[in-house]
Protein backbone atom coordinates (compact mmCIF):
# COMPACT_ATOMS: atom_id res chain seq x y z
CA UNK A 1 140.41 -26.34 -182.15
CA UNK A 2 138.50 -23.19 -181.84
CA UNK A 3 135.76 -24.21 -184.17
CA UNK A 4 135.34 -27.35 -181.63
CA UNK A 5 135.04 -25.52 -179.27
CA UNK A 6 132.46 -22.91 -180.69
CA UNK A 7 130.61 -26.03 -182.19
CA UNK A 8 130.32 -27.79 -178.81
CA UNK A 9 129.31 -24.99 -177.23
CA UNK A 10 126.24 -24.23 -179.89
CA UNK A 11 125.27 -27.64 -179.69
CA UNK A 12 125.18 -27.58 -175.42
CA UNK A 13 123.21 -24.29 -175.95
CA UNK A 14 120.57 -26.05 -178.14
CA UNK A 15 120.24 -29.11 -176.35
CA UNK A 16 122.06 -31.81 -178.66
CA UNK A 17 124.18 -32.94 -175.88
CA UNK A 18 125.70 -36.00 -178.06
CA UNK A 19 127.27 -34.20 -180.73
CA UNK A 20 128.80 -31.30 -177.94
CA UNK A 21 130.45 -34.62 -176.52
CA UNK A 22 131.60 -35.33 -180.34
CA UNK A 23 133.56 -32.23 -180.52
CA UNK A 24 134.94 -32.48 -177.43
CA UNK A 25 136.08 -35.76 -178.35
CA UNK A 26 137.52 -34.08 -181.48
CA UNK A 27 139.21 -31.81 -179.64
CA UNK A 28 140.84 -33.45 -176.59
CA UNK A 29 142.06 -36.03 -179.64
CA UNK A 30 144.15 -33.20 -181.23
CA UNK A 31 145.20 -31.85 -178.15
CA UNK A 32 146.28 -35.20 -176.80
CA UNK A 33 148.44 -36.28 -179.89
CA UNK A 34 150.41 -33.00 -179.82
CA UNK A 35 151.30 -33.65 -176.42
CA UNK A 36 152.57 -37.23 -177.20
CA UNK A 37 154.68 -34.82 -179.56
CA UNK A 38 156.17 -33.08 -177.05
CA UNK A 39 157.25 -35.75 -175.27
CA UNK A 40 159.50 -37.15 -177.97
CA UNK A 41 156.51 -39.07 -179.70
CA UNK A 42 157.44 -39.86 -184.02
CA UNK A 43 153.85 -38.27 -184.68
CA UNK A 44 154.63 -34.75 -186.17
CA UNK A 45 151.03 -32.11 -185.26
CA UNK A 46 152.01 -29.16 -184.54
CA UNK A 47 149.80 -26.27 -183.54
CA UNK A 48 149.51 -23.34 -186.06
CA UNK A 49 151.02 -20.36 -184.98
CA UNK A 50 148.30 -17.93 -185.74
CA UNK A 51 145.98 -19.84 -182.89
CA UNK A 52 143.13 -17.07 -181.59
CA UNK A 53 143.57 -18.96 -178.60
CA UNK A 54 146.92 -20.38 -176.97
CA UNK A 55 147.31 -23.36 -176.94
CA UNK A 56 147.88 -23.74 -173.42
CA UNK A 57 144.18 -21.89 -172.42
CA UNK A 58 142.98 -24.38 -175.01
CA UNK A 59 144.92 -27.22 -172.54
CA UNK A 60 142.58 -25.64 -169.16
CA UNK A 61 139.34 -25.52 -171.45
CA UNK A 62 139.43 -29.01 -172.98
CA UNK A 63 140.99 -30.72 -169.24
CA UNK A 64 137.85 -29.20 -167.81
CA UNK A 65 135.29 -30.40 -170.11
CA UNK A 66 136.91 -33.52 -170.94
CA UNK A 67 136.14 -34.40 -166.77
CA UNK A 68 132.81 -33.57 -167.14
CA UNK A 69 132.53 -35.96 -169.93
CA UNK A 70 134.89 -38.83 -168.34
CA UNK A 71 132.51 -38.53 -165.53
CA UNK A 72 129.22 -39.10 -168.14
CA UNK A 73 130.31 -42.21 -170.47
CA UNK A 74 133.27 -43.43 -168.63
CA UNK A 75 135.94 -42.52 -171.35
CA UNK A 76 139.37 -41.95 -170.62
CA UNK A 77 140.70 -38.76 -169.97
CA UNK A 78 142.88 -37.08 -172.17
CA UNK A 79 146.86 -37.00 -171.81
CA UNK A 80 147.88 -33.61 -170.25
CA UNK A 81 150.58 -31.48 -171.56
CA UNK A 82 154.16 -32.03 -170.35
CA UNK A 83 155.52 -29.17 -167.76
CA UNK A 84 155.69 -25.97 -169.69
CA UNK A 85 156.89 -22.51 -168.65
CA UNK A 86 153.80 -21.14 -170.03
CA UNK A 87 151.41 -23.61 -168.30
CA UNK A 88 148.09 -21.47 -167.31
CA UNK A 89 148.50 -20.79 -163.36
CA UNK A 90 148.28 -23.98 -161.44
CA UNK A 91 147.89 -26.03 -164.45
CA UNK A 92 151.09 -28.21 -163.92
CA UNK A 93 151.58 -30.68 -161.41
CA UNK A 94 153.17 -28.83 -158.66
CA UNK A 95 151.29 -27.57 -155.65
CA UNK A 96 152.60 -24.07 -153.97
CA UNK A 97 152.34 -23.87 -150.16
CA UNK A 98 149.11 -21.33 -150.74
CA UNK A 99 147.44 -20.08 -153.94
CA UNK A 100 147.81 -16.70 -155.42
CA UNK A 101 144.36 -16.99 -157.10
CA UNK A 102 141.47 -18.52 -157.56
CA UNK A 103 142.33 -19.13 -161.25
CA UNK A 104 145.57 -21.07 -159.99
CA UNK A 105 143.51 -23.04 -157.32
CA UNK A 106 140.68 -23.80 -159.95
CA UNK A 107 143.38 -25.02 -162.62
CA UNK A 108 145.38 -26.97 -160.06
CA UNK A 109 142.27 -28.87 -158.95
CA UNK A 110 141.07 -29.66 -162.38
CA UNK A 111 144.92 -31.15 -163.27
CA UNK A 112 144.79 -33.11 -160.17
CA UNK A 113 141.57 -34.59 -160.93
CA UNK A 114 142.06 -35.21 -164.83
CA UNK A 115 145.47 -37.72 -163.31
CA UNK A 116 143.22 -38.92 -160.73
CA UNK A 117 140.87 -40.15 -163.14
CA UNK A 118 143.26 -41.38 -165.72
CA UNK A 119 144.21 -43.72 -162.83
CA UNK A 120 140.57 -44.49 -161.53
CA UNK A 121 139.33 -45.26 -165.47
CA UNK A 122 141.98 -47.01 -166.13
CA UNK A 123 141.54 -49.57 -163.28
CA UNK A 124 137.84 -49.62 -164.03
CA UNK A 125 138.18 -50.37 -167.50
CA UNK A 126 140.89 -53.05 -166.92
CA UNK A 127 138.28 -54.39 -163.97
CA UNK A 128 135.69 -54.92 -166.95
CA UNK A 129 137.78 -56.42 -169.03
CA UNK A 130 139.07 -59.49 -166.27
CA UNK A 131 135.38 -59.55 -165.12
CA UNK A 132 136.64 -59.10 -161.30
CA UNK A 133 139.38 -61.38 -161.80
CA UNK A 134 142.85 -58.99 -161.34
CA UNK A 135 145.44 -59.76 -159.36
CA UNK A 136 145.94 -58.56 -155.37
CA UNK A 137 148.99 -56.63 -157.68
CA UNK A 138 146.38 -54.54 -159.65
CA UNK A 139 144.57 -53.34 -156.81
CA UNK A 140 147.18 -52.65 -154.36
CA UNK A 141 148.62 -50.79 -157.48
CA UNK A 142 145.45 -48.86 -157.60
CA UNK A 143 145.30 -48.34 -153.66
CA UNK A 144 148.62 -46.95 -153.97
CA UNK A 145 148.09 -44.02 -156.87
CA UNK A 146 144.46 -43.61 -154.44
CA UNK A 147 146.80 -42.78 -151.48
CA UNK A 148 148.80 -40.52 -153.51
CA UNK A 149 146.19 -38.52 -155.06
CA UNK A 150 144.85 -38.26 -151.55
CA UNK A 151 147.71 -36.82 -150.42
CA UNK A 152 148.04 -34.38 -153.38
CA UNK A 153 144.74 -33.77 -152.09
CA UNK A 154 145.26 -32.77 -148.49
CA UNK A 155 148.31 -29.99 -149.89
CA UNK A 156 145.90 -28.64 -152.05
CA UNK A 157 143.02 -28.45 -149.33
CA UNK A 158 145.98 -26.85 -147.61
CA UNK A 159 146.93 -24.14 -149.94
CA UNK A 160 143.43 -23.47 -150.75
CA UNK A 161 142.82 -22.46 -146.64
CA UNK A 162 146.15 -20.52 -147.25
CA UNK A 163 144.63 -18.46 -149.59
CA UNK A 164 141.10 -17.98 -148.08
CA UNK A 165 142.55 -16.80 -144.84
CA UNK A 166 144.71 -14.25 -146.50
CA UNK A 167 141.74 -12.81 -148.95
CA UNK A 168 138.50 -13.78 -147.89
CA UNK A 169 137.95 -10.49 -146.03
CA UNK A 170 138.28 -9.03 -149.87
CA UNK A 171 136.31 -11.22 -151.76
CA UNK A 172 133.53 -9.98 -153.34
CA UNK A 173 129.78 -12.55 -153.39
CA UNK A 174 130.61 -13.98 -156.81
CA UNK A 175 134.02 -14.53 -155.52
CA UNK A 176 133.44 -16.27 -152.55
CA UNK A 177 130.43 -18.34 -155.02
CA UNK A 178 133.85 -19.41 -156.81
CA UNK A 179 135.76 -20.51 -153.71
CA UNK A 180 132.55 -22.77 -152.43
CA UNK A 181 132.38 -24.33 -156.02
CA UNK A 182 136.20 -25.17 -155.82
CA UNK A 183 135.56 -26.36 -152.03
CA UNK A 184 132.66 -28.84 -153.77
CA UNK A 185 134.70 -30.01 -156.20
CA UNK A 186 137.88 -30.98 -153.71
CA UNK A 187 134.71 -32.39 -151.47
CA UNK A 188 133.76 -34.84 -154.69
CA UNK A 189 137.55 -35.71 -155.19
CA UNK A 190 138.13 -36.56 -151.25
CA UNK A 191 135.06 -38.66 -151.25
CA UNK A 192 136.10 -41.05 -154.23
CA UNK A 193 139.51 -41.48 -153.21
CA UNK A 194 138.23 -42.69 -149.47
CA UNK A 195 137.39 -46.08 -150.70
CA UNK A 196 139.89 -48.77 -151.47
CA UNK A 197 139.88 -51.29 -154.66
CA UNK A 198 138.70 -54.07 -153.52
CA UNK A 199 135.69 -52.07 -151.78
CA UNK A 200 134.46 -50.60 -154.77
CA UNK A 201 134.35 -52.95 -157.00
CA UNK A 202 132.94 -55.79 -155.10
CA UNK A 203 130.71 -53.88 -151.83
CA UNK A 204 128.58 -50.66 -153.06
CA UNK A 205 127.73 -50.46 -149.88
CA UNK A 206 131.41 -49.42 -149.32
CA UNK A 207 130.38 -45.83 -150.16
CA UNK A 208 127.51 -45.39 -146.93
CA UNK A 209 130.26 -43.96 -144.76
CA UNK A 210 130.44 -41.10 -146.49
CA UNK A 211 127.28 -39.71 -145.39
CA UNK A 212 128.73 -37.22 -143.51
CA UNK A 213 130.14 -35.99 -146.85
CA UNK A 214 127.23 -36.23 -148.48
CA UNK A 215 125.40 -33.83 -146.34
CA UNK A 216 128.54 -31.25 -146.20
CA UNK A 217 128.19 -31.35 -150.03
CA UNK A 218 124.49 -30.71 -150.31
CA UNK A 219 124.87 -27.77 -147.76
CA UNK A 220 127.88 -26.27 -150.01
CA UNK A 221 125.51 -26.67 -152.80
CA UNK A 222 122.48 -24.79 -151.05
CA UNK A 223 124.57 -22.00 -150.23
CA UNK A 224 125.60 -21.62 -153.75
CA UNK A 225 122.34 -21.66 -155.06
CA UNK A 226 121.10 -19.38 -152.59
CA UNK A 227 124.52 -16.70 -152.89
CA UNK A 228 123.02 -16.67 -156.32
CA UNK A 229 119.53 -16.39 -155.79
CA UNK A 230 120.18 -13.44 -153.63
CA UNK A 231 122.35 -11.73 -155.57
CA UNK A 232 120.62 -11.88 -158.66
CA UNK A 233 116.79 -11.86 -157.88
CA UNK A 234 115.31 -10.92 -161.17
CA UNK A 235 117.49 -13.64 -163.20
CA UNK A 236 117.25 -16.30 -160.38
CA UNK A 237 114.35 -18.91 -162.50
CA UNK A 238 116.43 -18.08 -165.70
CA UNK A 239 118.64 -21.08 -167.53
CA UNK A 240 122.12 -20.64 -166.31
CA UNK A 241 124.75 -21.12 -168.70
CA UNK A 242 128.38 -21.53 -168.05
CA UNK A 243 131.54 -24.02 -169.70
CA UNK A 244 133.14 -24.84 -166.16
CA UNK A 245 131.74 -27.94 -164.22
CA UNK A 246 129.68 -26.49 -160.60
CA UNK A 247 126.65 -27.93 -159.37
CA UNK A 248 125.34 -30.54 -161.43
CA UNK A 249 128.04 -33.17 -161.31
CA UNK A 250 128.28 -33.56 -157.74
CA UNK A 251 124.87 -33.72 -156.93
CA UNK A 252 124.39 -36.20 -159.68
CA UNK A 253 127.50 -38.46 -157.59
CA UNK A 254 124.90 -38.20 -154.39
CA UNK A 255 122.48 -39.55 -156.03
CA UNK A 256 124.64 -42.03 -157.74
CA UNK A 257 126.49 -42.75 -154.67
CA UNK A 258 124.21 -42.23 -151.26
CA UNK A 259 121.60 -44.36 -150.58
CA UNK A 260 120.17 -42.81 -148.25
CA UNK A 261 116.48 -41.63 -149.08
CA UNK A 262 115.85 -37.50 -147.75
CA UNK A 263 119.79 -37.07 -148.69
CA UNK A 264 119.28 -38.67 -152.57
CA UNK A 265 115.63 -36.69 -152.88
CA UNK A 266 117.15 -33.66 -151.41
CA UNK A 267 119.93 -33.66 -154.52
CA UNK A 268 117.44 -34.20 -157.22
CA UNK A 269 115.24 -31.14 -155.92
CA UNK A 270 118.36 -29.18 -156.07
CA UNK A 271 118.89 -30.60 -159.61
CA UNK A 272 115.35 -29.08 -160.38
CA UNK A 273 115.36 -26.01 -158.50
CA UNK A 274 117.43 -23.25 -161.03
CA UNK A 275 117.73 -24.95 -164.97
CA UNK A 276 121.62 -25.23 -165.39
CA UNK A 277 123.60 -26.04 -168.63
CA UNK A 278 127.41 -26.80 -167.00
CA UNK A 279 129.39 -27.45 -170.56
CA UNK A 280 127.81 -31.21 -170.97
CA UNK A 281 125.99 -31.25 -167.77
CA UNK A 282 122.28 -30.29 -168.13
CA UNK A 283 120.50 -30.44 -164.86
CA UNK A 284 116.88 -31.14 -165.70
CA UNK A 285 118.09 -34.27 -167.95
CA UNK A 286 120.71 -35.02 -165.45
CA UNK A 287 117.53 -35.26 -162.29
CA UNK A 288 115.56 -37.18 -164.36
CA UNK A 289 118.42 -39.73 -164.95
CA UNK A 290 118.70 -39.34 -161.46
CA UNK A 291 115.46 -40.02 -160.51
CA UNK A 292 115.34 -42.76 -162.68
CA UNK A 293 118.82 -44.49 -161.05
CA UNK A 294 116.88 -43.95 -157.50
CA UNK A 295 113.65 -45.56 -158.50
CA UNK A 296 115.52 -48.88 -159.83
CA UNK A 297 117.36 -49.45 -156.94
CA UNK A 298 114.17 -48.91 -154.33
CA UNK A 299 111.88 -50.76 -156.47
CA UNK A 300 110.05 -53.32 -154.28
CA UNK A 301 111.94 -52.36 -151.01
CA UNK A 302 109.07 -51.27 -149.63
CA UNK A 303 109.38 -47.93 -147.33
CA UNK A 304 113.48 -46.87 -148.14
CA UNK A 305 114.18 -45.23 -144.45
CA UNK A 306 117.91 -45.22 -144.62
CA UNK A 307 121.02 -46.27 -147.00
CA UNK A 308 121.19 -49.67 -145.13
CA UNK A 309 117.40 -50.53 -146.64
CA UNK A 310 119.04 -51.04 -150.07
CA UNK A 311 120.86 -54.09 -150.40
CA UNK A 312 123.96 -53.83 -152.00
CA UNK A 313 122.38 -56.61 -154.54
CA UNK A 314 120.27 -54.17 -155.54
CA UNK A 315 122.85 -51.19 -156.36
CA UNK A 316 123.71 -49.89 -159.68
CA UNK A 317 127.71 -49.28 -160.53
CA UNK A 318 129.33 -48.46 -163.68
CA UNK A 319 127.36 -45.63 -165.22
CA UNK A 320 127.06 -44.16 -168.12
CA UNK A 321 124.67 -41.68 -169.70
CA UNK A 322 124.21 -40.30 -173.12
CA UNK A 323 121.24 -38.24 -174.37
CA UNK A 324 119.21 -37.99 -178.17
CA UNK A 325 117.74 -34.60 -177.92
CA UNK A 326 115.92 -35.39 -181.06
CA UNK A 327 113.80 -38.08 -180.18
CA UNK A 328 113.86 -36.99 -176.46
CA UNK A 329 115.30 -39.84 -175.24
CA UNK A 330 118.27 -41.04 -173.09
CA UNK A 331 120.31 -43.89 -172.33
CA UNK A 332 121.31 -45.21 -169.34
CA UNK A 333 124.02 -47.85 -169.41
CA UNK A 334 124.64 -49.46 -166.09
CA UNK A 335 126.09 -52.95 -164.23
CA UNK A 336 123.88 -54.95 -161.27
CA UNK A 337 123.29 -58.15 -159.94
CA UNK A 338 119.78 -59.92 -161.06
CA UNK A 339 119.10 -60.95 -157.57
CA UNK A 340 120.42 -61.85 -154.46
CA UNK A 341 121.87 -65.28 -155.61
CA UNK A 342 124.15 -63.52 -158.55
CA UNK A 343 127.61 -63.77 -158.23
CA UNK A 344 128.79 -61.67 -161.40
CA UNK A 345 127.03 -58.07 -162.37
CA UNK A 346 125.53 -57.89 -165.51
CA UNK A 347 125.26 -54.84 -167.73
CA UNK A 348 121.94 -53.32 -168.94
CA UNK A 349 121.08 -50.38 -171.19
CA UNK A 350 117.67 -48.72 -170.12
CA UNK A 351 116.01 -45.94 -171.52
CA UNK A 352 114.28 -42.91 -170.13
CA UNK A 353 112.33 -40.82 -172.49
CA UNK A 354 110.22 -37.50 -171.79
């Protein structure tokens, strides 16, 4: 487990994105069938007892960057551990009335969103499969885990405020950094879990109302840039380094997501402004993916004023990205309609090279 982890960690450092995703792969596999073990599964892996690392940091590590990856290929998530007295703070199902830490509010969100995208995958992948053709049961199934998560949601907003009002008069700049990076990340969540089933996958236009959110988000993510900028001048062009998920992701879901034209352009600058290597998330490769997403979709539109000037005919869905460092390439696998008159989306691999 630790050599995974050291191993995906030199790779994201040198650039070779797919095998960093290999290891994590490696890893959340291991992790996942000793959890099927503690539930009462025959399979017999334990953990050694000499680990360097416990197992349950080693839970909060690979959740973490198994999102981050879930939210690049599509993949589904890995199983999380059973309730365990020595769970990492927040790293359990249960939400407390207000935090006691940032570490509990960080782990709490990334739990929350590793079940919310078991559920969300899951439907996806079984959406592929059936070609659009699941049952009213399916999707009111789905609608009803999206309402629940949503709720989860709202109590951890909640305890979150709890716990700013109570210490934000304390917090130091990289501190309060942290808290708008968790208040990002509970923005991303809120926003996919706002549209219903059978909006998603039929109408991407279904996701223009959240241009309000869109706008919040790209504000939270100025602010964190600049919190940085200013408190680090000399190292503020350096690469930036760091395992947890932050900017990169969410910017990469406005592009993905809004359509409309300053709000998308604004989100790849951002990308560009300070190089950032977010455990799998590199932000120069992820704006030119970007970039390249946004200039399919316009393509002979003419002047794109607002989100409305893209027809939903012409929106991409079903993303997934993977990079070869080696021959400077990447892939883009994605689902569309060939033109106005299609009835079923089709999928279609392009690649971006630089």
């Amino acid at each position: 487990m630790r050599q995974s982890m050291k191993l995906m960690t030199e790779k994201s450092l040198r650039g070779y994105h797919g095998s960093a995703l290999s290891h994590i792969d490696s890893g959340v596999k291991i992790l996942s069938q000793i959890h099927e073990e503690e539930r009462g599964s025959p399979e017999q892996i334990r953990p050694s007892q000499g680990l360097c690392v416990p197992q349950e940091h080693l839970d909060v590590i690979f959740a973490r960057l198994d999102g981050q990856k879930v939210q690049l290929l599509g993949t589904h998530p890995m199983n999380l551990p059973p309730e365990r007295s020595n769970a990492q703070p927040g790293f359990h199902p249960g939400i407390p009335a207000a935090f006691r830490s940032l570490e509990e509010a960080r782990n709490s969100l990334d739990y929350q969103w590793n079940l919310c995208l078991q559920k969300a995958v899951g439907f996806e992948h079984f959406h592929r499969i059936k070609q659009g053709t699941e049952s009213d049961e399916h999707r009111e199934a789905y609608d009803r885990d999206r309402l629940h998560f949503k709720n989860e949601y709202k109590r951890w907003s909640a305890a979150f405020q709890a716990f700013l009002d109570a210490n934000v008069a304390e917090m130091d700049s990289k501190a309060l950094q942290g808290a708008m990076v968790l208040k990002l990340g509970a923005y991303m969540a809120a926003m996919h879990l706002d549209v219903g089933a059978s909006e998603f996958i039929h109408y991407q236009t279904c996701w223009d109302k959240m241009l309000p959110m869109y706008q919040e988000l790209l504000d939270i993510a100025t602010v964190i840039i600049d919190a940085h900028n200013n408190t680090d001048k000399q190292s503020s062009l350096k690469p930036i380094f760091q395992m947890d998920h932050s900017l990169v992701g969410p910017l990469f879901t406005v592009v993905h997501k809004c359509r409309d034209p300053y709000l998308r352009r604004r989100a790849i600058s951002l990308l560009y402004e300070v190089p950032r290597q977010e455990g799998v998330w590199n932000s120069f490769l992820t704006a030119r993916v970007a970039e390249r997403l946004m200039n399919i979709e316009e393509a002979g539109l003419g002047e794109v004023k607002c989100a409305a000037d893209v027809p939903d005919w012409k929106r991409i869905s079903d993303i997934e990205v993977s990079f070869d460092l080696q021959h400077k390439r990447g892939f883009i696998r994605y689902s569309r309609l060939r033109s106005y008159y299609s009835a079923v989306r089709e999928p279609i691999t392009d690649v971006l090279e630089w």
